[in-house]
Every structure is written in structure tokens, then in C-alpha cells.
N, C-alpha and C. Protein backbone atom coordinates (compact mmCIF):
# COMPACT_ATOMS: atom_id res chain seq x y z
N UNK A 1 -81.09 -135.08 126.66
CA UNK A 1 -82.29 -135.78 127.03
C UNK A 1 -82.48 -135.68 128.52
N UNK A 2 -83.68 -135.96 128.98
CA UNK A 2 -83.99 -135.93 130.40
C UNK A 2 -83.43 -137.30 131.25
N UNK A 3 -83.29 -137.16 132.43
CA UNK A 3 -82.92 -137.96 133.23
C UNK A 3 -83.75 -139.36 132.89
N UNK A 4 -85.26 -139.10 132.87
CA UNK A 4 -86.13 -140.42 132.35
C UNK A 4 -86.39 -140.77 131.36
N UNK A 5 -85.67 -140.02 130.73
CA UNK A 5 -85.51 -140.53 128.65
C UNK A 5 -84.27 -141.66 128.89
N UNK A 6 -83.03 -140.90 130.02
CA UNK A 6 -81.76 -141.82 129.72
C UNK A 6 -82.29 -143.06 130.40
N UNK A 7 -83.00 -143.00 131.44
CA UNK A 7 -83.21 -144.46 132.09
C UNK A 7 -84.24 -145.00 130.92
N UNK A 8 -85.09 -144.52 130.67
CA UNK A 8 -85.80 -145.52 129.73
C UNK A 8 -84.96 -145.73 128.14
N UNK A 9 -83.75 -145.25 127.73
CA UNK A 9 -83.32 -146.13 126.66
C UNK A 9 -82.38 -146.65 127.34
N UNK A 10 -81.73 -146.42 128.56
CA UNK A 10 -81.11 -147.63 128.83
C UNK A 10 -81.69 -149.10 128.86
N UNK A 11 -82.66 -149.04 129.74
CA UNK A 11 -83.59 -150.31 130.04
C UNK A 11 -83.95 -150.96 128.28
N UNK A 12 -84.25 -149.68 127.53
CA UNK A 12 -84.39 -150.65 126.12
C UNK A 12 -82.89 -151.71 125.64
N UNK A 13 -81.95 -150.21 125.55
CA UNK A 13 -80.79 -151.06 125.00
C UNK A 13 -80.36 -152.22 125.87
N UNK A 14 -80.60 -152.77 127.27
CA UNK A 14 -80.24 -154.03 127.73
C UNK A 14 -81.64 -154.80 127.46
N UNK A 15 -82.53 -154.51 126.99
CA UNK A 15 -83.66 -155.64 126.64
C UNK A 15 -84.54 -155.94 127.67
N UNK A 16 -84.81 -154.95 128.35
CA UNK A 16 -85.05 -154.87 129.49
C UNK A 16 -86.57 -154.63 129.73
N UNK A 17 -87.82 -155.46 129.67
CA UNK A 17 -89.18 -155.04 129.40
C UNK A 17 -89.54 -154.54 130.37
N UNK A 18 -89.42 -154.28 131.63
CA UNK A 18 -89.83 -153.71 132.93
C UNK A 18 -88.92 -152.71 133.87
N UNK A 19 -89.61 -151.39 133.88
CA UNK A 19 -88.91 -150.20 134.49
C UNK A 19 -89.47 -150.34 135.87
N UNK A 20 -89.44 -151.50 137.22
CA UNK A 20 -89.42 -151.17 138.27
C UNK A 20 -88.77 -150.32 139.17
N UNK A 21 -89.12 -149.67 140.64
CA UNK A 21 -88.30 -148.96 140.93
C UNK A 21 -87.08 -149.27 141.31
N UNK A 22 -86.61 -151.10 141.39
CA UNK A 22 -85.30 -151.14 141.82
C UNK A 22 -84.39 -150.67 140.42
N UNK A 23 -84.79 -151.13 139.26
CA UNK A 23 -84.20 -150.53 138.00
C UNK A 23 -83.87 -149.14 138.26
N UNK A 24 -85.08 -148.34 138.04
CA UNK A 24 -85.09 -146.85 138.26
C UNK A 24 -83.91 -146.52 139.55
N UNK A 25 -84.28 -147.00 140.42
CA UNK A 25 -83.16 -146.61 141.46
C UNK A 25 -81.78 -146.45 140.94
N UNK A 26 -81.50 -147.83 140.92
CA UNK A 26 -79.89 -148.25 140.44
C UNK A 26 -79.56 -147.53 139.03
N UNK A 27 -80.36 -147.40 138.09
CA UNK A 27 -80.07 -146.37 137.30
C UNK A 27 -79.75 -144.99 137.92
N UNK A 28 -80.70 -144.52 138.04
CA UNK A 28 -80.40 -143.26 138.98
C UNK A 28 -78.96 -142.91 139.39
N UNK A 29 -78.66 -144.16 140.76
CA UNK A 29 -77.75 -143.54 141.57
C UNK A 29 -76.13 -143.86 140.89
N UNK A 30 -76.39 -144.60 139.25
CA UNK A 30 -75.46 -144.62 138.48
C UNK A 30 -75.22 -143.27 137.45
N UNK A 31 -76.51 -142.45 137.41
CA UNK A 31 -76.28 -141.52 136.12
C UNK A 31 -75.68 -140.23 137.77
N UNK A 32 -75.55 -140.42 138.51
CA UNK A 32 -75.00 -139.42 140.13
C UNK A 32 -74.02 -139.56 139.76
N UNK A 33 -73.76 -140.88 140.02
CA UNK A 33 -72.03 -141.11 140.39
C UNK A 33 -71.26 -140.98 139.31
N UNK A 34 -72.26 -140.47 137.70
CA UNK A 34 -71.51 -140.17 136.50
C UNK A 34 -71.49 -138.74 136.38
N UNK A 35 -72.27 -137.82 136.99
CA UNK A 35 -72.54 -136.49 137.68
C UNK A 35 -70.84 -136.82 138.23
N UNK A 36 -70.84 -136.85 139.57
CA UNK A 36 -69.88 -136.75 140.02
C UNK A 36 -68.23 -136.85 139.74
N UNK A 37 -68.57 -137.77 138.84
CA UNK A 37 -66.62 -137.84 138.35
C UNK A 37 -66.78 -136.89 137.11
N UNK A 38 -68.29 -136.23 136.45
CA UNK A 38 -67.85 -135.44 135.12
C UNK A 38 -68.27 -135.68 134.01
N UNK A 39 -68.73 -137.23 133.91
CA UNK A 39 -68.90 -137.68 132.76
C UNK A 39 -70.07 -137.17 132.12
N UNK A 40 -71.05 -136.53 133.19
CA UNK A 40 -72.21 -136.26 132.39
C UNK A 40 -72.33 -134.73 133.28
N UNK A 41 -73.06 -134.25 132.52
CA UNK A 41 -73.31 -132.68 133.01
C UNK A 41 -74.90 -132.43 132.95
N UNK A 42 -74.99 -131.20 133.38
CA UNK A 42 -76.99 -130.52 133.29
C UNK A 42 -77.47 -131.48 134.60
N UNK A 43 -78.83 -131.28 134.54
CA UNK A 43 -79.82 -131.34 135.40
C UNK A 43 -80.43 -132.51 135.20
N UNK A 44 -81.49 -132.76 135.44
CA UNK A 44 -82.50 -133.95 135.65
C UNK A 44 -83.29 -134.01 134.27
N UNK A 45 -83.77 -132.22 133.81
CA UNK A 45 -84.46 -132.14 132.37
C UNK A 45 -83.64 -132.17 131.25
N UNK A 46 -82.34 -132.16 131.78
CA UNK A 46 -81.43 -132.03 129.97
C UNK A 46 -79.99 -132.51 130.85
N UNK A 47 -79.67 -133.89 130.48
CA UNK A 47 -78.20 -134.29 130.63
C UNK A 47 -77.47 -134.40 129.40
N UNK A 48 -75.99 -134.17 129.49
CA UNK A 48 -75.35 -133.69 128.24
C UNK A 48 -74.01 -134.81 128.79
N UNK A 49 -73.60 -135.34 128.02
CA UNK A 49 -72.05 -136.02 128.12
C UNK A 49 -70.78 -135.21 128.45
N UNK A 50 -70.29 -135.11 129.34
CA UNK A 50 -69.04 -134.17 129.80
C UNK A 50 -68.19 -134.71 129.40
């Protein structure tokens, strides 16, 4: 799925009715820092679970 598919079912699965940009942000610089140790792989249009 794309980077803004994963932020928008995250925000569903916590119940979350509003995608502001502090959401969007902090999502973001959490699906990086899951980039970075591995856990997730691909790009922005297609992330895959490492």
C-alpha cells in the first residue's frame, strides 16, 4: 500500500476521525524511523513489511 493508504488505516484502526497535519506528520516520521531499522521496505507508492 502507499504511504497515505498506511496513514489513513492507521488513523482508522485508532478511531481516529481527523487526519490533521500534526497526525500526518507524526505518522510519517514513524513509518521513517520503521524505514530505518528495516521493518518496512519500498517507497512512498508501495510499502511492504521487512
Amino acid at each position: 500500500m502507499s504511504e497515505d493508504e498506511l496513514i489513513r488505516q492507521a488513523c482508522e484502526f485508532f478511531g481516529w476521525r481527523r487526519l490533521g497535519s500534526d497526525i500526518r506528520d507524526a505518522l510519517a516520521d514513524d513509518i521513517t524511523e520503521l524505514h530505518e531499522r528495516g521493518t518496512l521496505t519500498g517507497g512512498p507508492d508501495r510499502i511492504n513489511a521487512g
